[in-house]
PDB file of N, CA and C in Angstrom:
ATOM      1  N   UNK A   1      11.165  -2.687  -8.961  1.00  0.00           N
ATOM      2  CA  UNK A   1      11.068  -3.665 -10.015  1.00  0.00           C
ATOM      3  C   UNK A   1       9.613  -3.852 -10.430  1.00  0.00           C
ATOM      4  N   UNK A   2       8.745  -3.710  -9.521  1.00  0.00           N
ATOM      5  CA  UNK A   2       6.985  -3.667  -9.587  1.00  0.00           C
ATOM      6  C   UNK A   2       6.964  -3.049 -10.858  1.00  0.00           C
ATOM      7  N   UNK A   3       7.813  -1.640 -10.190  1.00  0.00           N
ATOM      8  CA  UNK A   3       7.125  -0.480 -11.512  1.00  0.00           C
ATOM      9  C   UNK A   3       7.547  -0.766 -12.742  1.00  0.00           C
ATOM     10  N   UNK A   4       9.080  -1.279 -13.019  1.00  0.00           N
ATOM     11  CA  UNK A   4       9.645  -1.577 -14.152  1.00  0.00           C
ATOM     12  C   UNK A   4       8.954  -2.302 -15.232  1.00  0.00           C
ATOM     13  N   UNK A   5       8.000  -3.579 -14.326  1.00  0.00           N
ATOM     14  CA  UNK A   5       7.419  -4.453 -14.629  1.00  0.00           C
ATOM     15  C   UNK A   5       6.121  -4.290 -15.155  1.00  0.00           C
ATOM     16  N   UNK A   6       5.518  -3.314 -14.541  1.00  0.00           N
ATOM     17  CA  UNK A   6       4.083  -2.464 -15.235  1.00  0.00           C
ATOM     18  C   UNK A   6       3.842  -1.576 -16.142  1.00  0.00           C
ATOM     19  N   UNK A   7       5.214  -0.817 -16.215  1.00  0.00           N
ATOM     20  CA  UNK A   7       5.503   0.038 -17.594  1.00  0.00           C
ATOM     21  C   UNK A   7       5.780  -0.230 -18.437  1.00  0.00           C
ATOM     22  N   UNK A   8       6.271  -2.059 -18.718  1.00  0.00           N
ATOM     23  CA  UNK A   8       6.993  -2.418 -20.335  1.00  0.00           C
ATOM     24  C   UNK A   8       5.699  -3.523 -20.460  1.00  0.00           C
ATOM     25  N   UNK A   9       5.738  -4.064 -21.716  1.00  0.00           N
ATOM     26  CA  UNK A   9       5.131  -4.799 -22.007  1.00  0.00           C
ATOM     27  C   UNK A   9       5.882  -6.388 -22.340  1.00  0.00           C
ATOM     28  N   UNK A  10       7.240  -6.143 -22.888  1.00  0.00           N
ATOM     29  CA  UNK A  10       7.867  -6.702 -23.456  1.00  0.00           C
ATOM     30  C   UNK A  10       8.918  -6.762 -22.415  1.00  0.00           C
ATOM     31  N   UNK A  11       9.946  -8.378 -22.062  1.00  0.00           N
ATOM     32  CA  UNK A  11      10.944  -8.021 -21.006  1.00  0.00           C
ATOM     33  C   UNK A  11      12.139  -7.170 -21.989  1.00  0.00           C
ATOM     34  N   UNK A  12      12.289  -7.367 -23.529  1.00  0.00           N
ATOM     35  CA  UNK A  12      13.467  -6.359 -24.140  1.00  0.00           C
ATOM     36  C   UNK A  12      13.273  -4.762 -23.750  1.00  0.00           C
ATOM     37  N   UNK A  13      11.935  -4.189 -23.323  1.00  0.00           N
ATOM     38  CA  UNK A  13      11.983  -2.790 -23.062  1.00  0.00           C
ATOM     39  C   UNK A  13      11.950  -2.594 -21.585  1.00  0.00           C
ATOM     40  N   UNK A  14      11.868  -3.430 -20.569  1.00  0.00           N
ATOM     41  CA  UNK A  14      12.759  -3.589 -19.293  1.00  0.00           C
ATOM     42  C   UNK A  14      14.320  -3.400 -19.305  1.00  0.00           C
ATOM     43  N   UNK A  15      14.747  -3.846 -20.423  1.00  0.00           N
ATOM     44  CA  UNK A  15      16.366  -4.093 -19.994  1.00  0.00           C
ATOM     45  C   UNK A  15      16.489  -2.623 -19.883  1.00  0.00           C
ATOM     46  N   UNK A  16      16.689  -1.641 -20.310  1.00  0.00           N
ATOM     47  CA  UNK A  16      16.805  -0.276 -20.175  1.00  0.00           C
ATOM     48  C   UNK A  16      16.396   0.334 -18.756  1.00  0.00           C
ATOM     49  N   UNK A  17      15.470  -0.180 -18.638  1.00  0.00           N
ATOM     50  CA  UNK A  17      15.188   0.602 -17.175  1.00  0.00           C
ATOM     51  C   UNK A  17      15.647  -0.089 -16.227  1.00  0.00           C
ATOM     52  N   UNK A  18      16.098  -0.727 -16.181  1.00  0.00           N
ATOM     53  CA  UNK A  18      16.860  -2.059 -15.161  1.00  0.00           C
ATOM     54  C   UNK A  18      18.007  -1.656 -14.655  1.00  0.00           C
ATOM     55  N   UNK A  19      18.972  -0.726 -15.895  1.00  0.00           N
ATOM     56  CA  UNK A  19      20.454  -0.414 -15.958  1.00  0.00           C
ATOM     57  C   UNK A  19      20.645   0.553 -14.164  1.00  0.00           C
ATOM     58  N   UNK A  20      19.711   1.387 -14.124  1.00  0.00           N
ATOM     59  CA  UNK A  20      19.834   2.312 -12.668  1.00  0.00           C
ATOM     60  C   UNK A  20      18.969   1.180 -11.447  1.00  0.00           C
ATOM     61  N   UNK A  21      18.327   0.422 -11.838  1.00  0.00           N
ATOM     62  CA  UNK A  21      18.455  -0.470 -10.264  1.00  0.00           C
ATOM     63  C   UNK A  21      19.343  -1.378 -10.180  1.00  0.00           C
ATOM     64  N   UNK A  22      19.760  -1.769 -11.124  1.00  0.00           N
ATOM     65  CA  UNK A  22      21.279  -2.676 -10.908  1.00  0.00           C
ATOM     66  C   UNK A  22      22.501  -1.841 -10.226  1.00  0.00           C
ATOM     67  N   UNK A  23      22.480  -0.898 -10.769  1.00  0.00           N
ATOM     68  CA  UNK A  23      23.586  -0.217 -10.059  1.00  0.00           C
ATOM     69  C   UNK A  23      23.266   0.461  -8.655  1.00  0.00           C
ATOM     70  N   UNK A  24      22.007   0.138  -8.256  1.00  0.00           N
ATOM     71  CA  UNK A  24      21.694   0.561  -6.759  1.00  0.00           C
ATOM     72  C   UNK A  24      22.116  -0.445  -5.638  1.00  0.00           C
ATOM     73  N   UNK A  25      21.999  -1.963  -6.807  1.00  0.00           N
ATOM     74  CA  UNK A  25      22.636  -2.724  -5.958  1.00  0.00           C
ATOM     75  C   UNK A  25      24.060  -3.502  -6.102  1.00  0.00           C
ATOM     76  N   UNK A  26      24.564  -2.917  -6.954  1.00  0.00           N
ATOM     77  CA  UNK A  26      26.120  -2.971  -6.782  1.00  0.00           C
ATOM     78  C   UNK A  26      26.810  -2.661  -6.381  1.00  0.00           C
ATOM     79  N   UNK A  27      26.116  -0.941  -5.945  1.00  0.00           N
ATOM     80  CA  UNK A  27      26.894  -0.272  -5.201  1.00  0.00           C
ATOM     81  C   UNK A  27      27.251  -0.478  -3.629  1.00  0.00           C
ATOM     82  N   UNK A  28      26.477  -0.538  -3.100  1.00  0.00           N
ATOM     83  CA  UNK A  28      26.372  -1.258  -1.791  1.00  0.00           C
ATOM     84  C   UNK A  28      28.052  -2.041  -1.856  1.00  0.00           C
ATOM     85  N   UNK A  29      27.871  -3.165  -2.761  1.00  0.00           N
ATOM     86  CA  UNK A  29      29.191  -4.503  -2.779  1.00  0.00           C
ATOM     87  C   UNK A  29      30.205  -3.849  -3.102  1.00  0.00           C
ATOM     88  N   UNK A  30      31.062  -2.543  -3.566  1.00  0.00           N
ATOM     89  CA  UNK A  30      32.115  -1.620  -3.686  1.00  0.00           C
ATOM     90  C   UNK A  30      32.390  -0.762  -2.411  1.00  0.00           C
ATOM     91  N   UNK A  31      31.352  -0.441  -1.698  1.00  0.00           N
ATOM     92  CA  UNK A  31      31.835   0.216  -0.213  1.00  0.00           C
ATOM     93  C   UNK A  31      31.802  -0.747   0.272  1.00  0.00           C
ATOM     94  N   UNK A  32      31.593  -1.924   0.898  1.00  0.00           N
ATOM     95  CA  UNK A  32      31.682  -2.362   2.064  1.00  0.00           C
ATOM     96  C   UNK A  32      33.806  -2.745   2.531  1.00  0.00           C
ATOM     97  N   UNK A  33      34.211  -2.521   1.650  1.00  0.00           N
ATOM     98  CA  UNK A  33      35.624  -2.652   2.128  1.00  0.00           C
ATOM     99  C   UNK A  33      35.611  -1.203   2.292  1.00  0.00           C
ATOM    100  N   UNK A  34      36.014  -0.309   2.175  1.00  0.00           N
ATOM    101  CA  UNK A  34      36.200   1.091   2.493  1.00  0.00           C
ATOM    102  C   UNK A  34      35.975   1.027   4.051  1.00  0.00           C
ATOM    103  N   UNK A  35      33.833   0.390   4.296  1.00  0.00           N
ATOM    104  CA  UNK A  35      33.642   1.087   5.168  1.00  0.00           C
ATOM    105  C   UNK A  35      34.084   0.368   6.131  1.00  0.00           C
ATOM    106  N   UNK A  36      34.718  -1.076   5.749  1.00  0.00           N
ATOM    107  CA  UNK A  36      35.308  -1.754   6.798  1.00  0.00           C
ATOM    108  C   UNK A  36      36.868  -1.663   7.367  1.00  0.00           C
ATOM    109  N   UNK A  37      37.112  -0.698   6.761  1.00  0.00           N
ATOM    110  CA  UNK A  37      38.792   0.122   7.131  1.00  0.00           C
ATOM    111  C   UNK A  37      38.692   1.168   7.832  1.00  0.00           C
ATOM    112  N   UNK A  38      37.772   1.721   7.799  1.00  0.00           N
ATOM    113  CA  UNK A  38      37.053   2.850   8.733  1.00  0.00           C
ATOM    114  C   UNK A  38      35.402   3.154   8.684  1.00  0.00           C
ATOM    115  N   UNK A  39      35.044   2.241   9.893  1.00  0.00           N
ATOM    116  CA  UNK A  39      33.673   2.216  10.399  1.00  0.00           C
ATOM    117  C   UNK A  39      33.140   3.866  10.472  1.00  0.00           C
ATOM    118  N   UNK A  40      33.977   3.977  11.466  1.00  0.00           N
ATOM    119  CA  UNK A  40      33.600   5.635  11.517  1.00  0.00           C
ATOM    120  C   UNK A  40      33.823   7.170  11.485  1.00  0.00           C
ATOM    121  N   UNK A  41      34.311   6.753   9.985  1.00  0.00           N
ATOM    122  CA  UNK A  41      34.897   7.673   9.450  1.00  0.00           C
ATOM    123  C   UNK A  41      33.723   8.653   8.884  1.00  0.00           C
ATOM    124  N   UNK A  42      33.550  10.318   8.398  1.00  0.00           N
ATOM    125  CA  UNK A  42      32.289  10.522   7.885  1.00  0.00           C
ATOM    126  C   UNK A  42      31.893   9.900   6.584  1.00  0.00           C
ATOM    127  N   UNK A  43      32.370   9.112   5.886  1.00  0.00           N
ATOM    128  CA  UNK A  43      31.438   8.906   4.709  1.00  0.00           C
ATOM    129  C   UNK A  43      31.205   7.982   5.407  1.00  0.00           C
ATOM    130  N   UNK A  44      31.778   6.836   5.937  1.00  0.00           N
ATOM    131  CA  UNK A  44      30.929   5.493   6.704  1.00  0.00           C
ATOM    132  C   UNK A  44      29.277   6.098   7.296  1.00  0.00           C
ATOM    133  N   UNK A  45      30.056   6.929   7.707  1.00  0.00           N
ATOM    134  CA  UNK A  45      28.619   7.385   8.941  1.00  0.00           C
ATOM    135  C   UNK A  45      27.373   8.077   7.584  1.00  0.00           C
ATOM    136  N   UNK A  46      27.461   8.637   6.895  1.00  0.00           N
ATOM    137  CA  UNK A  46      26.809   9.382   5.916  1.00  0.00           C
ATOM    138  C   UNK A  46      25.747   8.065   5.281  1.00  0.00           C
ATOM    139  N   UNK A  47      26.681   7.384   4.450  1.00  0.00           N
ATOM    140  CA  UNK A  47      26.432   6.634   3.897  1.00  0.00           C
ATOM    141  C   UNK A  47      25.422   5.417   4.686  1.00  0.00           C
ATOM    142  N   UNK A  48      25.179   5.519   5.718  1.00  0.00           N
ATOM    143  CA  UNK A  48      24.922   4.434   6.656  1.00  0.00           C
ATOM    144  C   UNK A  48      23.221   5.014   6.534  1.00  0.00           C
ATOM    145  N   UNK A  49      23.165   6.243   6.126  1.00  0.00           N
ATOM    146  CA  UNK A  49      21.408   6.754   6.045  1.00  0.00           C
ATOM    147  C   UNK A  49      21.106   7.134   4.885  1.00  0.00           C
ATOM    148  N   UNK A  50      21.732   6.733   3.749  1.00  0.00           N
ATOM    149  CA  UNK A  50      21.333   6.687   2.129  1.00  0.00           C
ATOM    150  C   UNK A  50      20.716   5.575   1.875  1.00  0.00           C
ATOM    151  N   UNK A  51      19.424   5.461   1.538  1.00  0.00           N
ATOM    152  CA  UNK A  51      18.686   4.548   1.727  1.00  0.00           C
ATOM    153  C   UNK A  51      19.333   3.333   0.730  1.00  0.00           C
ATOM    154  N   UNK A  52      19.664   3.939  -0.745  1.00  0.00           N
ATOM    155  CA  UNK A  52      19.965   2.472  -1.036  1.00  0.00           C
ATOM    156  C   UNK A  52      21.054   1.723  -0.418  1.00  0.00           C
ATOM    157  N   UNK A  53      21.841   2.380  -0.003  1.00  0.00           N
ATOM    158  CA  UNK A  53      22.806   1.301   0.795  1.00  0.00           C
ATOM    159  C   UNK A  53      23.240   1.262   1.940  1.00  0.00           C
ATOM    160  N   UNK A  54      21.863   1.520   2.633  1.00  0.00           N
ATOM    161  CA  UNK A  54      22.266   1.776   4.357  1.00  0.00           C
ATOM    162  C   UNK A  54      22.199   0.568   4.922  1.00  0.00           C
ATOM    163  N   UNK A  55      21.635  -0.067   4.398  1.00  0.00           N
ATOM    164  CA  UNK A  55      21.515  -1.222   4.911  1.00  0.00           C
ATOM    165  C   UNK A  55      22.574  -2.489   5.229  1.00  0.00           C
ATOM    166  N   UNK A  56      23.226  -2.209   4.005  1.00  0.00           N
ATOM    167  CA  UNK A  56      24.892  -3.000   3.584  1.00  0.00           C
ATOM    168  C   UNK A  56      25.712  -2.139   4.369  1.00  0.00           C
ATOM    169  N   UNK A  57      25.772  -0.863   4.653  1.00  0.00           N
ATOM    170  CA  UNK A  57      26.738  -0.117   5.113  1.00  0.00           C
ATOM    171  C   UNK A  57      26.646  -0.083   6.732  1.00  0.00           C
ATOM    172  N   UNK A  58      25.142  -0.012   7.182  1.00  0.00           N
ATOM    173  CA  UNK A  58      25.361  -0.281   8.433  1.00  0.00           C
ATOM    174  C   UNK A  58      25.957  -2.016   8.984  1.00  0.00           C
ATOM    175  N   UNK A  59      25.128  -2.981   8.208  1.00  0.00           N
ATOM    176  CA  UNK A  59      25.996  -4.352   8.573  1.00  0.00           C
ATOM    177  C   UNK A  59      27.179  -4.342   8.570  1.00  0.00           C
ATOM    178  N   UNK A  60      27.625  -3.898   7.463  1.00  0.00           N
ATOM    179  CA  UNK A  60      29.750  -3.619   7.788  1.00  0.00           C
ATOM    180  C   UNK A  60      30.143  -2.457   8.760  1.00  0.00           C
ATOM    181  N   UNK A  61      29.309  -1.924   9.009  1.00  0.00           N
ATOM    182  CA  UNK A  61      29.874  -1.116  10.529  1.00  0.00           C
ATOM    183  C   UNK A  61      29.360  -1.389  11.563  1.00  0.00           C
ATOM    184  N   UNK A  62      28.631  -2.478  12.016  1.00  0.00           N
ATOM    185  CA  UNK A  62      27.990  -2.983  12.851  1.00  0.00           C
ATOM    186  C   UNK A  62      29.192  -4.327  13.148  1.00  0.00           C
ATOM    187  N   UNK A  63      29.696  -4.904  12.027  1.00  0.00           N
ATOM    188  CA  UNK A  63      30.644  -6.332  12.006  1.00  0.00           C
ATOM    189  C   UNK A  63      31.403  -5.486  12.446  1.00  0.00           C
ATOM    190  N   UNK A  64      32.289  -4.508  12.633  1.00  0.00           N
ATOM    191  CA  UNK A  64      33.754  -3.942  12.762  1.00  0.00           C
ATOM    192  C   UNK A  64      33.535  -3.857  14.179  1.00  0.00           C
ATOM    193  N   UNK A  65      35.277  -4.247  14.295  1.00  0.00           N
ATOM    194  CA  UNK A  65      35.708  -3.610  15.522  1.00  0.00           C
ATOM    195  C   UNK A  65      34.828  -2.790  16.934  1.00  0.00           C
ATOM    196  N   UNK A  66      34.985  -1.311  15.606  1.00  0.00           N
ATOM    197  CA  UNK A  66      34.132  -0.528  16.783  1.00  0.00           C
ATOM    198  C   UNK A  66      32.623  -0.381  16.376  1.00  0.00           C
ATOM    199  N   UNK A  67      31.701  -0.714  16.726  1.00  0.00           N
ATOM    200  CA  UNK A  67      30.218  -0.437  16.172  1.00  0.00           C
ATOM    201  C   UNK A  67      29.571   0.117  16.475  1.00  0.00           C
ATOM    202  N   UNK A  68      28.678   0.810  15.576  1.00  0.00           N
ATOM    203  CA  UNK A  68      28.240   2.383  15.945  1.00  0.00           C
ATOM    204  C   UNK A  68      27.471   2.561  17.018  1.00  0.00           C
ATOM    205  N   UNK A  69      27.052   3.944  17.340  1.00  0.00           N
ATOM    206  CA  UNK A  69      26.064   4.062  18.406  1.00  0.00           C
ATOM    207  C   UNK A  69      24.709   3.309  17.997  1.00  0.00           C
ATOM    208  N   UNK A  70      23.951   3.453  19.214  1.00  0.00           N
ATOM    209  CA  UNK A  70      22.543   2.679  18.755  1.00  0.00           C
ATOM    210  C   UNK A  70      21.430   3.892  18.023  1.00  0.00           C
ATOM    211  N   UNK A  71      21.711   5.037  19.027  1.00  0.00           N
ATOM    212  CA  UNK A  71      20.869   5.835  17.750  1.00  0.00           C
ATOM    213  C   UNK A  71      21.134   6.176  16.246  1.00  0.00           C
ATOM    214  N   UNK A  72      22.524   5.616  15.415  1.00  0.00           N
ATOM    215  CA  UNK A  72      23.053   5.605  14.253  1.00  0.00           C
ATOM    216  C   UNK A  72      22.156   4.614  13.980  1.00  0.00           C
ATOM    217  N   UNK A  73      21.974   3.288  14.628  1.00  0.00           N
ATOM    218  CA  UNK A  73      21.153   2.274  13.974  1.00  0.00           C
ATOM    219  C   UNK A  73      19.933   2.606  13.682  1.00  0.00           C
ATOM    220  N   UNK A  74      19.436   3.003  14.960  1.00  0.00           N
ATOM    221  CA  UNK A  74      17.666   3.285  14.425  1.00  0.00           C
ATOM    222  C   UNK A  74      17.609   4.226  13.322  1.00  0.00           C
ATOM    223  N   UNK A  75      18.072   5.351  13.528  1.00  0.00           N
ATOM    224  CA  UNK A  75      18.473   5.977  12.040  1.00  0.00           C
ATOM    225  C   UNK A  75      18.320   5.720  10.954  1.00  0.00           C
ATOM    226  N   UNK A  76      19.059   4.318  10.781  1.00  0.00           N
ATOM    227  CA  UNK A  76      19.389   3.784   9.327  1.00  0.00           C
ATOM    228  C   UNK A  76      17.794   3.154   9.391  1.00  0.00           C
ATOM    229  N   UNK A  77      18.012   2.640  10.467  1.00  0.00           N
ATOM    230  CA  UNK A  77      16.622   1.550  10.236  1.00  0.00           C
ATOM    231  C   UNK A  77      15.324   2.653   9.710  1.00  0.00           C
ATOM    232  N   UNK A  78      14.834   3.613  10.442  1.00  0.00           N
ATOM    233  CA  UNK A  78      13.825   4.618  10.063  1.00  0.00           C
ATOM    234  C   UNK A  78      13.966   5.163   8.598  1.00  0.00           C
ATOM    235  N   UNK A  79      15.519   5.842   7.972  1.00  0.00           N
ATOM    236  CA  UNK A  79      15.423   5.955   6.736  1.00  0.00           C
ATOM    237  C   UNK A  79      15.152   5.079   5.802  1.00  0.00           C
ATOM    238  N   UNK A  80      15.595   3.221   5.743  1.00  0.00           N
ATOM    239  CA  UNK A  80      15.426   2.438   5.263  1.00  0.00           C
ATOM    240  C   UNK A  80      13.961   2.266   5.341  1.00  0.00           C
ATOM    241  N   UNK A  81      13.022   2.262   6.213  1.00  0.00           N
ATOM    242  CA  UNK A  81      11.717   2.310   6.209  1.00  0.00           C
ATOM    243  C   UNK A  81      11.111   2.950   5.331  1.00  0.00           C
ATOM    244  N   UNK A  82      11.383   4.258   5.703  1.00  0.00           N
ATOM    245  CA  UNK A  82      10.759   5.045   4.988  1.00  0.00           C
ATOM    246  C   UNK A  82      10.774   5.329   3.220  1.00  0.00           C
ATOM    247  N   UNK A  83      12.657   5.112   2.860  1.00  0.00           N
ATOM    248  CA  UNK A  83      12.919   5.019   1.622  1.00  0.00           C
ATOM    249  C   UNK A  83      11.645   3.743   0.955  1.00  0.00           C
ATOM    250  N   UNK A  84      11.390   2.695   1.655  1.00  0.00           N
ATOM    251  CA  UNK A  84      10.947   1.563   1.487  1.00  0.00           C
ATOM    252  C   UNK A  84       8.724   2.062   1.063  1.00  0.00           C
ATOM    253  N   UNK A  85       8.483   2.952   1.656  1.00  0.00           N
ATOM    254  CA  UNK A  85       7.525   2.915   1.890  1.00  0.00           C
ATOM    255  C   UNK A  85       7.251   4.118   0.160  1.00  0.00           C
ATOM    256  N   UNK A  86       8.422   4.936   0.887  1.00  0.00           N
ATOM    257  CA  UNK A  86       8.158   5.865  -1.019  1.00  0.00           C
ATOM    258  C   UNK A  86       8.081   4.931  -2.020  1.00  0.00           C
ATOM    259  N   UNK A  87       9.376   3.784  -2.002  1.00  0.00           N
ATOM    260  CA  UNK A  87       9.256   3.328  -3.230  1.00  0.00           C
ATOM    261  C   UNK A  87       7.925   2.381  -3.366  1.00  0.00           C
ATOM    262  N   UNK A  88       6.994   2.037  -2.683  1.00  0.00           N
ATOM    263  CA  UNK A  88       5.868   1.170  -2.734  1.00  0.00           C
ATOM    264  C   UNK A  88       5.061   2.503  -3.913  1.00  0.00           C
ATOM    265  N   UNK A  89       4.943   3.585  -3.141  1.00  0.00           N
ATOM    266  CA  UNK A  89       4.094   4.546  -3.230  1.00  0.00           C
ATOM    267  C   UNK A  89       4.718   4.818  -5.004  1.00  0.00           C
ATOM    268  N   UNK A  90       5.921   5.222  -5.204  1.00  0.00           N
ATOM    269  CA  UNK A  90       6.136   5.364  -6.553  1.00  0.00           C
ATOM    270  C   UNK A  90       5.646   4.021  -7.605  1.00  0.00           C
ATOM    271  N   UNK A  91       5.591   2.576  -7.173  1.00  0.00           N
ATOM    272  CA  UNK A  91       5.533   1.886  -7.847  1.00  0.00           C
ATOM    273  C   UNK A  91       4.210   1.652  -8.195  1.00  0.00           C
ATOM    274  N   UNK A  92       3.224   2.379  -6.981  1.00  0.00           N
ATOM    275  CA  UNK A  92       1.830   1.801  -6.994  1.00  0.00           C
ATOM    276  C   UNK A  92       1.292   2.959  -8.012  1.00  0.00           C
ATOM    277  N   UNK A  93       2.122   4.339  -7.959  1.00  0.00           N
ATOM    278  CA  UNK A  93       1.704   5.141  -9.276  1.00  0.00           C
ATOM    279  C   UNK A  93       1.959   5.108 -10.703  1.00  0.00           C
ATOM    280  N   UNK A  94       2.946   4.064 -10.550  1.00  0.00           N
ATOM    281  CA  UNK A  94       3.099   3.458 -11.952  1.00  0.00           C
ATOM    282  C   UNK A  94       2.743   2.331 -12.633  1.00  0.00           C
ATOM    283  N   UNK A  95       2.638   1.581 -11.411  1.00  0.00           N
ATOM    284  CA  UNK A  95       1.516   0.433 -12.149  1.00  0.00           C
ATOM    285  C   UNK A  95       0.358   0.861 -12.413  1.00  0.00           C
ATOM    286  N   UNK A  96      -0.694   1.878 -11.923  1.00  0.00           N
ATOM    287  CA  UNK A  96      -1.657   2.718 -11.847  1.00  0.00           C
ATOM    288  C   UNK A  96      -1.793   3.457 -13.203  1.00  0.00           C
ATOM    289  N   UNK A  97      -0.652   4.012 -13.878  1.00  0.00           N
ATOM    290  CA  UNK A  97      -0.708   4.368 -15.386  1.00  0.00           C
ATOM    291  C   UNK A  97      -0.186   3.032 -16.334  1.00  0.00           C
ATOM    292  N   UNK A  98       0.480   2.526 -15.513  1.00  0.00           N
ATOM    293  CA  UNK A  98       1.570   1.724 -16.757  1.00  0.00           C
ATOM    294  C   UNK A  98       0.667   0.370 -17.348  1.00  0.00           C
ATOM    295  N   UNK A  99      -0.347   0.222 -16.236  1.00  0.00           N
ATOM    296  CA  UNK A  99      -1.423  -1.175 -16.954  1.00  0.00           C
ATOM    297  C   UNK A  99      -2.555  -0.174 -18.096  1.00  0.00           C
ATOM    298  N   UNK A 100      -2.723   0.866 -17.946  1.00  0.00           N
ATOM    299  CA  UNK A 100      -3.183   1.017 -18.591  1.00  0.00           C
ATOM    300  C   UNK A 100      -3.214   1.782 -20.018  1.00  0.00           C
ATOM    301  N   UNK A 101      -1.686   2.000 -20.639  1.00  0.00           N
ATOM    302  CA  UNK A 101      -0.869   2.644 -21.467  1.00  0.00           C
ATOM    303  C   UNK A 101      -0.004   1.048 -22.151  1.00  0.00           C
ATOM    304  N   UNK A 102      -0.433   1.336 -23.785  1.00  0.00           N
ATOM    305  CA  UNK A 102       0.152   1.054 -24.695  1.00  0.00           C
ATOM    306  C   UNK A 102       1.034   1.793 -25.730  1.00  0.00           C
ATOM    307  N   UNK A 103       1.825   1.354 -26.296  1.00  0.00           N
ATOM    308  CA  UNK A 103       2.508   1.542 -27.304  1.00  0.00           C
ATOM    309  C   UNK A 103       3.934   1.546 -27.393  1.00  0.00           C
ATOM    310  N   UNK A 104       4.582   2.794 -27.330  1.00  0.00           N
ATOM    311  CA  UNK A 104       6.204   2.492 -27.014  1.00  0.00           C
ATOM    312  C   UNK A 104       6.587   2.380 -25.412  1.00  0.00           C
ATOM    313  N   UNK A 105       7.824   1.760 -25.237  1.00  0.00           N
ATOM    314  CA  UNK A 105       8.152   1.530 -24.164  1.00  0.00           C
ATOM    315  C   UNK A 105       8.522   2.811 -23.531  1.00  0.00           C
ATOM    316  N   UNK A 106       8.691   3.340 -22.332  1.00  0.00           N
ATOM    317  CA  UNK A 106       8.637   4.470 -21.461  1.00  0.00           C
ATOM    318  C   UNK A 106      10.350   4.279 -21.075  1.00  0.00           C
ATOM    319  N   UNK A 107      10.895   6.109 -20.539  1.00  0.00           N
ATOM    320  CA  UNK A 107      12.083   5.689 -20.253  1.00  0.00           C
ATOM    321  C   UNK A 107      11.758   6.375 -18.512  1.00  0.00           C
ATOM    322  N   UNK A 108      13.251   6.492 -18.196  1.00  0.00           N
ATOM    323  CA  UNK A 108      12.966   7.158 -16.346  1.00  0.00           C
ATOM    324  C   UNK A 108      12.543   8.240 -16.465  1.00  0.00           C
ATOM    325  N   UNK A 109      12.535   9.420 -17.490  1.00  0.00           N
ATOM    326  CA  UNK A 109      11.444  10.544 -17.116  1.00  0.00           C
ATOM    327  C   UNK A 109      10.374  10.465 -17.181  1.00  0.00           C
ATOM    328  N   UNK A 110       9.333   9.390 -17.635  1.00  0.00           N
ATOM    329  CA  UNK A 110       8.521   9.142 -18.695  1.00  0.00           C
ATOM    330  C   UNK A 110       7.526   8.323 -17.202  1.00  0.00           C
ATOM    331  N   UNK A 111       8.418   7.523 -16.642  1.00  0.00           N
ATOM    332  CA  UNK A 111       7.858   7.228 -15.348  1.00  0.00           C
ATOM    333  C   UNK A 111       7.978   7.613 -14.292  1.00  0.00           C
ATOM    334  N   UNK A 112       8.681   9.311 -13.963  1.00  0.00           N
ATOM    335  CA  UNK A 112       8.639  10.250 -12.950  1.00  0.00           C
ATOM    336  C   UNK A 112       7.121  11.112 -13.242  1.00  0.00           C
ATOM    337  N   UNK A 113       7.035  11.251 -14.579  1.00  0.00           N
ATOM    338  CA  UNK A 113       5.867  12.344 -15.256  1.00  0.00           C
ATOM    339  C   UNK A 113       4.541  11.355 -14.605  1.00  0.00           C
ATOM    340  N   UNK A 114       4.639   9.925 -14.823  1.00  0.00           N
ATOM    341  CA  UNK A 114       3.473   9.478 -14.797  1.00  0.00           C
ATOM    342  C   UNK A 114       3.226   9.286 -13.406  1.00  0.00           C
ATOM    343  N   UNK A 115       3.982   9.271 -12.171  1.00  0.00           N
ATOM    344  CA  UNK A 115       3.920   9.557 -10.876  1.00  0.00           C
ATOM    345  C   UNK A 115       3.183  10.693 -10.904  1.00  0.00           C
ATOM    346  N   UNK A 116       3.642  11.790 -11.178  1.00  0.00           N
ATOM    347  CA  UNK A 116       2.534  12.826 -11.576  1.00  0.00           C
ATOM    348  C   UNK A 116       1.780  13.352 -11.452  1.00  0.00           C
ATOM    349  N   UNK A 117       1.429  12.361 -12.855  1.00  0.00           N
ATOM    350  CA  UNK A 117      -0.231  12.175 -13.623  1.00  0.00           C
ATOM    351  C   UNK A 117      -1.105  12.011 -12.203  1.00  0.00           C
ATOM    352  N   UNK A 118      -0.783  10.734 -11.934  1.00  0.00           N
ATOM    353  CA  UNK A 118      -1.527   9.663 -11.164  1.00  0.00           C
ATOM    354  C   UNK A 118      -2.279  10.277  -9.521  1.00  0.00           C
TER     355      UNK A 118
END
């Protein structure tokens, strides 16, 4: 959201780039019944180290019944870290171009290119 926030000027040329982090976190709230009918089934388990929704996915397989091993947890926990630490790193390369670029608003290739640049 940093980056979203450094590349527009205006919040109307945010709404566009907003549309793919909203749905990073919606998704999460559509598996958690699945993964709570089968904890450990393979997409439960898969899904439990995709950073955007490992986090939701391991809590609902952690609440169930049977709950996972402990090295599944650290797992999640280390990918969640790490996913966490790229996205600092992507955002700090876009605030890095995006304060200093005027004119039209930028779309998601526009702020992969300027990762880049930077």
């Amino acid at each position: 959201m940093l980056a979203i926030g450094a590349a527009v000027s205006r919040s109307a040329d945010a709404q566009s780039l907003m549309a793919p982090v909203m749905l990073l976190l919606v998704a999460p709230y559509l598996l958690v019944p699945m993964i709570g009918r089968a904890p450990d089934s393979t997409v439960s388990v898969v899904i439990s180290f995709v950073p955007p929704v490992n986090s939701f996915a391991m809590l609902a397989r952690l609440a169930s019944g049977t709950p996972p091993p402990l090295w599944q947890v650290l797992g999640s926990v280390v990918s969640g870290v790490a996913a966490a630490c790229i996205a600092v790193w992507f955002a700090a390369k876009v605030f890095k171009i995006g304060l200093l670029m005027h004119g039209k608003p930028p779309n998601l290739a526009t702020l992969v290119r300027w990762t880049r640049m930077a």
